[in-house]
PDB file of N, CA and C in Angstrom:
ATOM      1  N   UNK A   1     189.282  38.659  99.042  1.00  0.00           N
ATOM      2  CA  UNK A   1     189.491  39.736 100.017  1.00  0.00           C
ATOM      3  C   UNK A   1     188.634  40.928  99.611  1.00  0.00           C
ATOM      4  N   UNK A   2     188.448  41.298 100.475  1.00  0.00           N
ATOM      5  CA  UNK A   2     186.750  42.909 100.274  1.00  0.00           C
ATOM      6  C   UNK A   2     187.770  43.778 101.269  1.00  0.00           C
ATOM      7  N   UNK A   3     187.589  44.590  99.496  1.00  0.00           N
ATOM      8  CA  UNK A   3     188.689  45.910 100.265  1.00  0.00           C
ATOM      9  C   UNK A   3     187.713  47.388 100.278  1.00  0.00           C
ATOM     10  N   UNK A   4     188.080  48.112 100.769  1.00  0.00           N
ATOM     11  CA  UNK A   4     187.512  49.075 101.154  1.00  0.00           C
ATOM     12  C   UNK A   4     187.557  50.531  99.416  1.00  0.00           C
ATOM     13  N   UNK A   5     188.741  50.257  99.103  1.00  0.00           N
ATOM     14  CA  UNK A   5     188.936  51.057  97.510  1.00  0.00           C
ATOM     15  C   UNK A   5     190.136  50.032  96.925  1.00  0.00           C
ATOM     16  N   UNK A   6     189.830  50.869  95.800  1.00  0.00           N
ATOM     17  CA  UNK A   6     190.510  50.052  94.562  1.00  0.00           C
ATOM     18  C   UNK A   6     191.960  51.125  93.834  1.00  0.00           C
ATOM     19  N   UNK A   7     192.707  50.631  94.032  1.00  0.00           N
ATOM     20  CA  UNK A   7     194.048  51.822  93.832  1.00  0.00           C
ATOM     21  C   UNK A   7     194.375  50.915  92.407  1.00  0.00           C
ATOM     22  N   UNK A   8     194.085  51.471  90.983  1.00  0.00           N
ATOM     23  CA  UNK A   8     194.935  50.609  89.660  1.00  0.00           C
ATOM     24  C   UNK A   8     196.081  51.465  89.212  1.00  0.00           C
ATOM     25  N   UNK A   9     197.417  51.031  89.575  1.00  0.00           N
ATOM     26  CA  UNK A   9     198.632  51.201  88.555  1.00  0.00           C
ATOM     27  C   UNK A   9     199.275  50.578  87.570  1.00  0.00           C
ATOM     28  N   UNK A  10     197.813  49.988  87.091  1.00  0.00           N
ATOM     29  CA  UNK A  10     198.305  49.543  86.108  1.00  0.00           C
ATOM     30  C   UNK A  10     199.277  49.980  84.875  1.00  0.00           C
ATOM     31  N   UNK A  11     200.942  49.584  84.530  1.00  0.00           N
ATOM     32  CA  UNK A  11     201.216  50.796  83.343  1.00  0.00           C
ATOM     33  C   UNK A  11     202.289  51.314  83.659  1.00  0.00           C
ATOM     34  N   UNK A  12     201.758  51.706  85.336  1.00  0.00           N
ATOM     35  CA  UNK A  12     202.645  52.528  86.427  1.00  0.00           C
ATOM     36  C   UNK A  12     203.889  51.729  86.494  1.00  0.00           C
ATOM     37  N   UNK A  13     205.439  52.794  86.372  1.00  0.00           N
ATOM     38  CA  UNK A  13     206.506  52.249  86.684  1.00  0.00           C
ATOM     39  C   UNK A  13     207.031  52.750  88.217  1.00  0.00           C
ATOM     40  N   UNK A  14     207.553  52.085  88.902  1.00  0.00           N
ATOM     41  CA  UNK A  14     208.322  52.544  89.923  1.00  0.00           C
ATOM     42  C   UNK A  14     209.045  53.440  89.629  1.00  0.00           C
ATOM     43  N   UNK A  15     208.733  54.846  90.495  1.00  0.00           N
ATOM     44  CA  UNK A  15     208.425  54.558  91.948  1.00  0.00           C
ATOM     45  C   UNK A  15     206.756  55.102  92.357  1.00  0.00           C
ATOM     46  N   UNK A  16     206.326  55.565  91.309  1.00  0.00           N
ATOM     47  CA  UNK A  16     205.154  55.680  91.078  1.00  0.00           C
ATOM     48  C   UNK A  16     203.955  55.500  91.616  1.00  0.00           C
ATOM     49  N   UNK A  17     203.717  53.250  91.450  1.00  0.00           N
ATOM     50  CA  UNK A  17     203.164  52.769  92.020  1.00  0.00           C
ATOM     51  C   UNK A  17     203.409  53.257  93.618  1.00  0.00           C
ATOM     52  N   UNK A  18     204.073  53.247  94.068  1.00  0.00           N
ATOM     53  CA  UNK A  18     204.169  53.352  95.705  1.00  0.00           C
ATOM     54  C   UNK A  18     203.565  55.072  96.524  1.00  0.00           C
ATOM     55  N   UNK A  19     204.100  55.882  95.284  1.00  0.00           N
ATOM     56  CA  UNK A  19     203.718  57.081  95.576  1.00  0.00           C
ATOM     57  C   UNK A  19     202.492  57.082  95.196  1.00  0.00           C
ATOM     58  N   UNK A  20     201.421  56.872  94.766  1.00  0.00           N
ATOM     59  CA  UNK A  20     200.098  56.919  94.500  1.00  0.00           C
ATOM     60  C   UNK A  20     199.625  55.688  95.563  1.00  0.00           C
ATOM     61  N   UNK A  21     199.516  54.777  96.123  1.00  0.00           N
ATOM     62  CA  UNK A  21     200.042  53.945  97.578  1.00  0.00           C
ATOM     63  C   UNK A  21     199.591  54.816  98.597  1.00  0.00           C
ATOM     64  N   UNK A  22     200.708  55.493  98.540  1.00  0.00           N
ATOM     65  CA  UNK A  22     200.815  55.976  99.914  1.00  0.00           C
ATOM     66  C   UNK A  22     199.858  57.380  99.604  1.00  0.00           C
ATOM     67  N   UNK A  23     199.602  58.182  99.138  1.00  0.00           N
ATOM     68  CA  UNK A  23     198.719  58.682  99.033  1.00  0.00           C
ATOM     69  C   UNK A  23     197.053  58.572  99.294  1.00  0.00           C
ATOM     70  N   UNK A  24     197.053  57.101  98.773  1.00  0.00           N
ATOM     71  CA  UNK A  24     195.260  56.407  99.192  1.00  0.00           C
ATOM     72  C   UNK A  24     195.476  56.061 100.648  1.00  0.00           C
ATOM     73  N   UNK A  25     196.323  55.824 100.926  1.00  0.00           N
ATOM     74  CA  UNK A  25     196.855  55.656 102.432  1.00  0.00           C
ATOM     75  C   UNK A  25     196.077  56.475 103.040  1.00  0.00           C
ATOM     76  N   UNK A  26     196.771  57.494 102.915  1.00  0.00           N
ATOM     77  CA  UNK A  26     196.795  58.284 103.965  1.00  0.00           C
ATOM     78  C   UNK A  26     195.240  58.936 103.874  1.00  0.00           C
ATOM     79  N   UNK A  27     194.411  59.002 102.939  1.00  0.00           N
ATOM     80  CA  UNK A  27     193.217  59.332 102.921  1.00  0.00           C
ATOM     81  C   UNK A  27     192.441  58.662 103.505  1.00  0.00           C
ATOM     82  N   UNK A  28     192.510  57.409 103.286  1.00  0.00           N
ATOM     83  CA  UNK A  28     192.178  56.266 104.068  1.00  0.00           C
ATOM     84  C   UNK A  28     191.797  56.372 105.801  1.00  0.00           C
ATOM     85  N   UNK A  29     190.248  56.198 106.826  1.00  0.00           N
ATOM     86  CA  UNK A  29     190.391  55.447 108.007  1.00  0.00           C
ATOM     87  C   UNK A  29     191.300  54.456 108.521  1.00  0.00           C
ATOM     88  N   UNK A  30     191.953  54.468 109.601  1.00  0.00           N
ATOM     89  CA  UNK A  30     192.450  53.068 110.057  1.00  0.00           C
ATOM     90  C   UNK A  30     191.682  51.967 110.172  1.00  0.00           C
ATOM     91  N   UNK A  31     192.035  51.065 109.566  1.00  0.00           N
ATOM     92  CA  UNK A  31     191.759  49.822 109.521  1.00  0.00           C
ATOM     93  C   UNK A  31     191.277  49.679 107.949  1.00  0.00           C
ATOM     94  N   UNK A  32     191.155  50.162 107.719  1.00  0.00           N
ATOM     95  CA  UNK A  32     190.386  50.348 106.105  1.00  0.00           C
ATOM     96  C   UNK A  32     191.637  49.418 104.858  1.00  0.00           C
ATOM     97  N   UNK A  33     191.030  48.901 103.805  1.00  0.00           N
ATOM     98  CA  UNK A  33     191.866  47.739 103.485  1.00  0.00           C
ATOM     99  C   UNK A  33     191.788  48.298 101.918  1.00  0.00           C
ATOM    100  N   UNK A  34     192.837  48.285 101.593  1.00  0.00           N
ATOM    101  CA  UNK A  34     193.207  49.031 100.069  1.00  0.00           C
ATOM    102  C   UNK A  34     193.708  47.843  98.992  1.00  0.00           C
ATOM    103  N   UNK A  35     192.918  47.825  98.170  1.00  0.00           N
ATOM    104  CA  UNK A  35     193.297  46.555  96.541  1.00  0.00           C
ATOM    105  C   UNK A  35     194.762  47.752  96.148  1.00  0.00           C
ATOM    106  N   UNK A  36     195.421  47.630  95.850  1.00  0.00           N
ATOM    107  CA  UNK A  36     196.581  48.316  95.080  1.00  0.00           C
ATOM    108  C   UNK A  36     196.637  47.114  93.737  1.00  0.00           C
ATOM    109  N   UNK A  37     196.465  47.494  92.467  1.00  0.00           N
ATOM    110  CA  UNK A  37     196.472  46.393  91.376  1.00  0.00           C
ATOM    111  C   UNK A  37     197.970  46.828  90.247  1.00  0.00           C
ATOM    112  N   UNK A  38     198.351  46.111  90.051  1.00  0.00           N
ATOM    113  CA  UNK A  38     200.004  46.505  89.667  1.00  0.00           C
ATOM    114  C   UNK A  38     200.641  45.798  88.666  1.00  0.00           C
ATOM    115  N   UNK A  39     201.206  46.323  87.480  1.00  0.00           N
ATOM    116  CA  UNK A  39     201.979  45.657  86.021  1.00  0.00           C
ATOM    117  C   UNK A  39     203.365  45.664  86.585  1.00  0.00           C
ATOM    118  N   UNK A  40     204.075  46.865  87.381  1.00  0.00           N
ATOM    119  CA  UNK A  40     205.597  46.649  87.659  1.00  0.00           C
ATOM    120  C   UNK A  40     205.627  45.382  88.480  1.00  0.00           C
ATOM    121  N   UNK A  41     206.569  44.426  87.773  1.00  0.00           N
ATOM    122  CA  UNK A  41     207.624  44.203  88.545  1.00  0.00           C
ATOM    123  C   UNK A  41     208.101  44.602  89.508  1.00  0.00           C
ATOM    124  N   UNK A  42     208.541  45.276  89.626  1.00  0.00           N
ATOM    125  CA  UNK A  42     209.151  46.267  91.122  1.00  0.00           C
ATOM    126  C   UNK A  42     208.618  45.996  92.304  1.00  0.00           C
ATOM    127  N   UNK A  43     206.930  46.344  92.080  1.00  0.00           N
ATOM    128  CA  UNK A  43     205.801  46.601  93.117  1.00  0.00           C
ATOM    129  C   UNK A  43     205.619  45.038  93.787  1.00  0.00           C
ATOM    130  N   UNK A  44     206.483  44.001  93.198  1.00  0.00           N
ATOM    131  CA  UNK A  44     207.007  42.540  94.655  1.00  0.00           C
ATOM    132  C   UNK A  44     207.491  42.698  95.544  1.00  0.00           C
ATOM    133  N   UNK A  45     208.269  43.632  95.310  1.00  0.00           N
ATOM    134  CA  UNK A  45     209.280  44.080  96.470  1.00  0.00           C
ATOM    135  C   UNK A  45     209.081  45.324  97.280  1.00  0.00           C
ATOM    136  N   UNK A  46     208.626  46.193  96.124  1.00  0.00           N
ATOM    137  CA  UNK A  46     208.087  47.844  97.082  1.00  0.00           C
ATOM    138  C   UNK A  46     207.231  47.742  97.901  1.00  0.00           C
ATOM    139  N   UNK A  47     205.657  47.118  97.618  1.00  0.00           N
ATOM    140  CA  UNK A  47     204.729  47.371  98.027  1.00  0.00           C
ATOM    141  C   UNK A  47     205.003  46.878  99.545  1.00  0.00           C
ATOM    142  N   UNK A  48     206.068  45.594  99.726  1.00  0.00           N
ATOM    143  CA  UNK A  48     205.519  44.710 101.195  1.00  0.00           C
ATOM    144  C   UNK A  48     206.735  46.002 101.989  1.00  0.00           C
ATOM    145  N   UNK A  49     207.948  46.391 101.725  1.00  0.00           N
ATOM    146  CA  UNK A  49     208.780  46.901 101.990  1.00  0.00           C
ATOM    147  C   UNK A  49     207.987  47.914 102.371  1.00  0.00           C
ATOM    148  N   UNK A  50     207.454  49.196 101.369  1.00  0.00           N
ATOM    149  CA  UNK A  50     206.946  49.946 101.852  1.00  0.00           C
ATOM    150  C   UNK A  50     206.085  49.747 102.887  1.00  0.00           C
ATOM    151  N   UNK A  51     205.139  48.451 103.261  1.00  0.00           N
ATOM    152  CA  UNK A  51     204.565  48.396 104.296  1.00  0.00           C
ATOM    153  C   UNK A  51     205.102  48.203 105.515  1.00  0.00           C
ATOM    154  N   UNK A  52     205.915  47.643 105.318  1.00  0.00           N
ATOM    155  CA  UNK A  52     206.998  47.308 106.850  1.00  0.00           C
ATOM    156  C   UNK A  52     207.540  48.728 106.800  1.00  0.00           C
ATOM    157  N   UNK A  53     207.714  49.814 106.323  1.00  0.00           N
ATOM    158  CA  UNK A  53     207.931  50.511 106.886  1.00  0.00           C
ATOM    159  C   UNK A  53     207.641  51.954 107.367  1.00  0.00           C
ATOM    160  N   UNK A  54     206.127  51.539 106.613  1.00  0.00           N
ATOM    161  CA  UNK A  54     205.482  52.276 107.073  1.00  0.00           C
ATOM    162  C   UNK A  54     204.395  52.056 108.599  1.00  0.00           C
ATOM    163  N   UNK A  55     204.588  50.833 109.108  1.00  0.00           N
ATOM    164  CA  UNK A  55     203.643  50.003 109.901  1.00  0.00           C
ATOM    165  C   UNK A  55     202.333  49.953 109.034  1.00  0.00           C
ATOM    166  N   UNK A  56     201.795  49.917 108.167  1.00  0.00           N
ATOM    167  CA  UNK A  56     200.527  49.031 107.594  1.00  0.00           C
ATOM    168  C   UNK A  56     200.874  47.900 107.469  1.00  0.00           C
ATOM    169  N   UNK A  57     200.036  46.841 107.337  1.00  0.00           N
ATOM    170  CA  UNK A  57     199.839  45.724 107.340  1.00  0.00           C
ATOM    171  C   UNK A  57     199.574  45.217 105.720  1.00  0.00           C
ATOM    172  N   UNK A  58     200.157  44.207 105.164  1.00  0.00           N
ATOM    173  CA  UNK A  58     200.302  43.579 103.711  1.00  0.00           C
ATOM    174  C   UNK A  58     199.149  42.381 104.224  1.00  0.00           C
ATOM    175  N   UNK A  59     198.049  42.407 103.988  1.00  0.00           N
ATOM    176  CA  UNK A  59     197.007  41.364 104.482  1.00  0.00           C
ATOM    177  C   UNK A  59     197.415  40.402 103.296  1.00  0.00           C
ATOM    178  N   UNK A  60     197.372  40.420 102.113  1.00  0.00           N
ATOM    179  CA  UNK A  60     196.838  39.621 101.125  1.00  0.00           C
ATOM    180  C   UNK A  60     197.820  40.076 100.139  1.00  0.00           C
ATOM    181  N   UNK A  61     198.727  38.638  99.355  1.00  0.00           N
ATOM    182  CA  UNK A  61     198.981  39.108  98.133  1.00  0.00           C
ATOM    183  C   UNK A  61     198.457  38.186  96.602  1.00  0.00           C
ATOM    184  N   UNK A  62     198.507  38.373  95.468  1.00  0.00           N
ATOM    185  CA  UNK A  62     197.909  37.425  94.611  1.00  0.00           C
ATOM    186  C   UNK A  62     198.421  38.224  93.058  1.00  0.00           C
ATOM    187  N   UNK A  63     198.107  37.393  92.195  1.00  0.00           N
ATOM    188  CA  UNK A  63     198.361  37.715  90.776  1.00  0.00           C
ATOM    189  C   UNK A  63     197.212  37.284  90.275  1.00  0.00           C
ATOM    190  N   UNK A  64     196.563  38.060  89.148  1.00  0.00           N
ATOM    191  CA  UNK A  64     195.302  37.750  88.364  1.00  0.00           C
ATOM    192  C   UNK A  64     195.573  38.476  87.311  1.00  0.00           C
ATOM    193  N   UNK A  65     194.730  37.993  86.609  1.00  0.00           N
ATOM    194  CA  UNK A  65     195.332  38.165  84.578  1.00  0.00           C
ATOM    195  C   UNK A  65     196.030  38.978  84.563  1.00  0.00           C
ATOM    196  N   UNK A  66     197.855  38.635  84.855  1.00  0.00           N
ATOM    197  CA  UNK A  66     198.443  38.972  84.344  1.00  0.00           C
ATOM    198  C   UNK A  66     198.933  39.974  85.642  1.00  0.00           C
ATOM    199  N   UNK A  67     198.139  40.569  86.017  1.00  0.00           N
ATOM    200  CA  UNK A  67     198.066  41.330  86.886  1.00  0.00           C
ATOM    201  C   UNK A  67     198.544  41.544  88.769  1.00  0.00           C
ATOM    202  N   UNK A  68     199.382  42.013  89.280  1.00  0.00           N
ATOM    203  CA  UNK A  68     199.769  41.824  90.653  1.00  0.00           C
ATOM    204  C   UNK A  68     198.929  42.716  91.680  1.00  0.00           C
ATOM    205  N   UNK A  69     198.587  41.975  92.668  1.00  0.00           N
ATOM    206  CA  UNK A  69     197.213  42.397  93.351  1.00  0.00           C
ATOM    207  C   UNK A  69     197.977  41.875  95.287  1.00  0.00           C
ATOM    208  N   UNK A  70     197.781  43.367  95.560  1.00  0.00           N
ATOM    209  CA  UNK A  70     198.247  43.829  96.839  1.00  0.00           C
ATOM    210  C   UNK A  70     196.579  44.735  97.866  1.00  0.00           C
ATOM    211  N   UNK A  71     196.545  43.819  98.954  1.00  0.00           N
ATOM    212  CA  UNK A  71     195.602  44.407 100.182  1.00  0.00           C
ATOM    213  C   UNK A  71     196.179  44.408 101.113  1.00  0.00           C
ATOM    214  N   UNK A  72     196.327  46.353 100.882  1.00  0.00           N
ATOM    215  CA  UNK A  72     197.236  46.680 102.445  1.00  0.00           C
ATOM    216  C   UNK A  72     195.793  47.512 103.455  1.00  0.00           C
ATOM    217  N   UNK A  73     195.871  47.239 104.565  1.00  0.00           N
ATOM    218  CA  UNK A  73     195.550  47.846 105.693  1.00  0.00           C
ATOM    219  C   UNK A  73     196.205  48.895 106.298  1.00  0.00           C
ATOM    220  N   UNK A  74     195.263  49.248 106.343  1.00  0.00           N
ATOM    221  CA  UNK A  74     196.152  50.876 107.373  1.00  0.00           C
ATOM    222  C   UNK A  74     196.162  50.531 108.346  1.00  0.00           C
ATOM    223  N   UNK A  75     197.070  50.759 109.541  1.00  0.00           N
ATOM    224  CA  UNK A  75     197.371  50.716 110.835  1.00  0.00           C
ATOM    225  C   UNK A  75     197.033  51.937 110.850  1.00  0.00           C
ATOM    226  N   UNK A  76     197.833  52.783 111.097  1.00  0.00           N
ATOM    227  CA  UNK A  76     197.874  54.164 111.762  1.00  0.00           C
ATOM    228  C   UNK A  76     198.010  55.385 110.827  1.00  0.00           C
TER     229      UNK A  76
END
């Protein structure tokens, strides 16, 4: 997946990860597609949650060394 920026929380504990999230968010064009890269635990459950309710879109999820790897899209 070819994302538009690269958001690392790596380290980052909840709620953290999500608040630094939503921040690239919102800087972000619509349609524009954000890597969020993530050590919590937590961020399985926050990141898609937070997207449903924020209306962005969770395109892509994956794990790599070690590592949890989220591409959200901005809707609006």
């Amino acid at each position: 997946m070819k994302a538009d920026q690269t958001l690392d929380t790596s380290g980052l504990c909840c709620p953290v990860p999500i608040l630094k999230t939503k921040g690239a968010v919102e800087k972000m064009a619509t349609g524009q597609v954000l890597e969020v890269i993530a050590t919590d635990a937590g961020a399985k459950a926050d990141i898609p949650a937070w997207c449903k309710r924020t209306g962005n879109e969770l395109v892509e999820t994956g794990e790599a060394g070690g590592k949890l790897l989220f591409y959200v899209k901005k809707v609006k």
